[in-house]
Protein backbone atom coordinates (compact mmCIF):
# COMPACT_ATOMS: atom_id res chain seq x y z
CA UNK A 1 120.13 59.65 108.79
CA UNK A 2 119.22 63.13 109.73
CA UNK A 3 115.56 62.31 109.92
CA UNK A 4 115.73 59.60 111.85
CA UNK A 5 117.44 61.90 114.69
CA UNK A 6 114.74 64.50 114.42
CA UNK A 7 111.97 61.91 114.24
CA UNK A 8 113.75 60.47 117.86
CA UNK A 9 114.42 63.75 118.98
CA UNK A 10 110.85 65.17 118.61
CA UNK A 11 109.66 61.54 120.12
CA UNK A 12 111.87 62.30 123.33
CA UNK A 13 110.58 65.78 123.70
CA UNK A 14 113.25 67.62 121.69
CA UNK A 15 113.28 70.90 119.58
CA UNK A 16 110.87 70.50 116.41
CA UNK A 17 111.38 72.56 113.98
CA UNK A 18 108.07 72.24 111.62
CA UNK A 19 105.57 73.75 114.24
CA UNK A 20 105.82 77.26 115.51
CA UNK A 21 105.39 78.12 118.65
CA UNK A 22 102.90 81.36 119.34
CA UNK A 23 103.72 84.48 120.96
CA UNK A 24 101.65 86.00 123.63
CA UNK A 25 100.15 88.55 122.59
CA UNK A 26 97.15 90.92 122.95
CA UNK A 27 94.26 91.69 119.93
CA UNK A 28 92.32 94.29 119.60
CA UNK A 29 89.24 93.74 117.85
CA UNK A 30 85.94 95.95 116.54
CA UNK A 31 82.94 94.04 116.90
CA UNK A 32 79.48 94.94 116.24
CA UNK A 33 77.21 93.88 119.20
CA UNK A 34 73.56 95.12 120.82
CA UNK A 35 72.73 92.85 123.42
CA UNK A 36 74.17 91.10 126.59
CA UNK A 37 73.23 87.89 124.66
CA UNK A 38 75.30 88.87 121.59
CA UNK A 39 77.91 89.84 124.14
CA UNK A 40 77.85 86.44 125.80
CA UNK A 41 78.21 84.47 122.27
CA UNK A 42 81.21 86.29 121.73
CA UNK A 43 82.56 85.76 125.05
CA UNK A 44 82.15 81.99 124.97
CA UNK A 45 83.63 81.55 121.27
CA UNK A 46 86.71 83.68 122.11
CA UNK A 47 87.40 81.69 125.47
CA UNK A 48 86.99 78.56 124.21
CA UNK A 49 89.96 78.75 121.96
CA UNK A 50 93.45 77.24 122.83
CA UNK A 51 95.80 79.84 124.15
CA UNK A 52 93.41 82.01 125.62
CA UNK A 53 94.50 84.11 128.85
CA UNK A 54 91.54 86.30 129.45
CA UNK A 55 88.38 88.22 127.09
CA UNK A 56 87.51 91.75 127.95
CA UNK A 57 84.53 92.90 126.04
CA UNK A 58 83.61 96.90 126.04
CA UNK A 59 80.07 96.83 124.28
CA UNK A 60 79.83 100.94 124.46
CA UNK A 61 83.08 101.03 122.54
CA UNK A 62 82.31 97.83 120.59
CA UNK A 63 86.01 96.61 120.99
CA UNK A 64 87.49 93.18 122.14
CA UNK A 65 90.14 92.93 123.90
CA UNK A 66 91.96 89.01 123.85
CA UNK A 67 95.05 88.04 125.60
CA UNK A 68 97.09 84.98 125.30
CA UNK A 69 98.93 82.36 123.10
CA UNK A 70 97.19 83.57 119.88
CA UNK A 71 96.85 84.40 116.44
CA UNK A 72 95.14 87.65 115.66
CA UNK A 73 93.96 86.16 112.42
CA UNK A 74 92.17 83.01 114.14
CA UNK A 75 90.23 85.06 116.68
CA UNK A 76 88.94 86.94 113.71
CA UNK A 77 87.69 84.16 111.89
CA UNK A 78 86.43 83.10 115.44
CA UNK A 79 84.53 85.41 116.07
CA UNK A 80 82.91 85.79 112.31
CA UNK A 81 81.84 82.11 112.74
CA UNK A 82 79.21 83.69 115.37
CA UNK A 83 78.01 85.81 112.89
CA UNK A 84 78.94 89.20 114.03
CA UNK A 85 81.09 91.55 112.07
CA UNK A 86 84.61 91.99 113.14
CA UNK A 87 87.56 93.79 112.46
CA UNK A 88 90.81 94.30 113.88
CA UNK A 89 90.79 97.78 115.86
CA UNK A 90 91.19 100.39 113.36
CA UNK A 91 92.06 103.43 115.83
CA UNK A 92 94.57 105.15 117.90
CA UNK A 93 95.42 107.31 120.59
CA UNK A 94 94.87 110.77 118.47
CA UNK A 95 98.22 111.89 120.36
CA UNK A 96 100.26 109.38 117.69
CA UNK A 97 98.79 110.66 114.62
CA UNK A 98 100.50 113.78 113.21
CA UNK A 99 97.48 115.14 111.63
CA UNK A 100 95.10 113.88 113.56
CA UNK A 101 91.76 115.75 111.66
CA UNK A 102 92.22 115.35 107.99
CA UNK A 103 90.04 113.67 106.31
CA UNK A 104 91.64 110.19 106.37
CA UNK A 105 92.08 109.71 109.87
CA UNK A 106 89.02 111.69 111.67
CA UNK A 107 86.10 109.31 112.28
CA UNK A 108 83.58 110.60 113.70
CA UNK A 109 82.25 107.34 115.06
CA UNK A 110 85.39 106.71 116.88
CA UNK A 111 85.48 106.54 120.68
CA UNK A 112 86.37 109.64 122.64
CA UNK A 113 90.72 110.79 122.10
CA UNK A 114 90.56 107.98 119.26
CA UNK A 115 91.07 108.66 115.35
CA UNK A 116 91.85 106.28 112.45
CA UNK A 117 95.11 104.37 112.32
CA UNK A 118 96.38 106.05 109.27
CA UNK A 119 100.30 107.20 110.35
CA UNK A 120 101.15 106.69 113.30
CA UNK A 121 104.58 108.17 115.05
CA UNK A 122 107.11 105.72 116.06
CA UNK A 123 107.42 107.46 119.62
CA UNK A 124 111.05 105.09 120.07
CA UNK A 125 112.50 106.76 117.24
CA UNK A 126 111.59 110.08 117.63
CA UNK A 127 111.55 112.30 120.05
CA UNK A 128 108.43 114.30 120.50
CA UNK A 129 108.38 117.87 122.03
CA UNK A 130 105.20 119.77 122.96
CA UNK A 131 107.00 122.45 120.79
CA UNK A 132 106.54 120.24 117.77
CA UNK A 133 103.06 119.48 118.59
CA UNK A 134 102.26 123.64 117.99
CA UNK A 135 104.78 123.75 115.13
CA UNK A 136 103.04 121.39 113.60
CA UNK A 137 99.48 122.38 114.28
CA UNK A 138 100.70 125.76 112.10
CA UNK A 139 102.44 124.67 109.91
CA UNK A 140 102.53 125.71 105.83
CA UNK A 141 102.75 122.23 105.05
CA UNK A 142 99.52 121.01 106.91
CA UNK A 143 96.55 121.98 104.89
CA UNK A 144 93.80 122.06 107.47
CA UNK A 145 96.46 124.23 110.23
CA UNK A 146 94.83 127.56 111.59
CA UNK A 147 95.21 130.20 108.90
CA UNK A 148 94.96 133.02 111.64
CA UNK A 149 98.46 133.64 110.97
């Protein structure tokens, strides 16, 4: 009996409950490209997908920027079926990182104010002084802070 009503009820436009819907959403991505044709390729795969609000490409940085009704997981695949190498953005804003140049999270090859998402500081939770920032920077417990001291 009870499928019957949800068959009817998804037929009239009702409430299904075996698709989800997608979240809008924005996805950072890393990809490797040289030329304006490579950026182009990229371009055209990314908008051609269902849910897609709008594709802004930074070549110097490398990094994709997608918004819309999508799934960070299928825009990576999409953009591997082109060929080029892709990742989900790997860095952040060095101002979130506690430690932001130890070895795990300094890359050199990441854009300018940018370091490796390794720990990031839930800024909603916390509350961060400028205080803490120079506590921090000299403290015992951080192994690369200024031995000056």
């Amino acid at each position: 009996m009870e499928g019957a009503l949800n068959y009817f009820s998804s037929l009239l436009g009702g409430h299904s409950d075996h698709r989800r819907k997608r979240q809008f959403q924005t996805v950072e991505l890393k990809v490797r490209m040289d030329c304006e044709g490579c950026e182009l390729k990229v371009r055209n795969a990314l908008s051609r997908m269902r849910g897609v609000q709008s594709v802004d490409i930074n070549r110097k940085q490398y990094k994709v920027t997608v918004v819309g009704y999508i799934e960070p997981h299928k825009v990576l695949k999409r953009i591997q079926s082109t060929g080029k190498k892709a990742e989900i953005w790997p860095y952040v804003p060095y101002n979130l990182v506690v430690h932001p140049y130890t070895a795990q999270t300094y890359d050199k090859r990441a854009p300018a104010g940018h370091v490796k998402n390794a720990e990031v500081i839930t800024i909603s939770n916390q509350v961060v002084r400028p205080e803490d920032k120079l506590s921090i920077m000299f403290s015992d417990d951080n192994p690369n802070a200024c031995s000056v001291m």
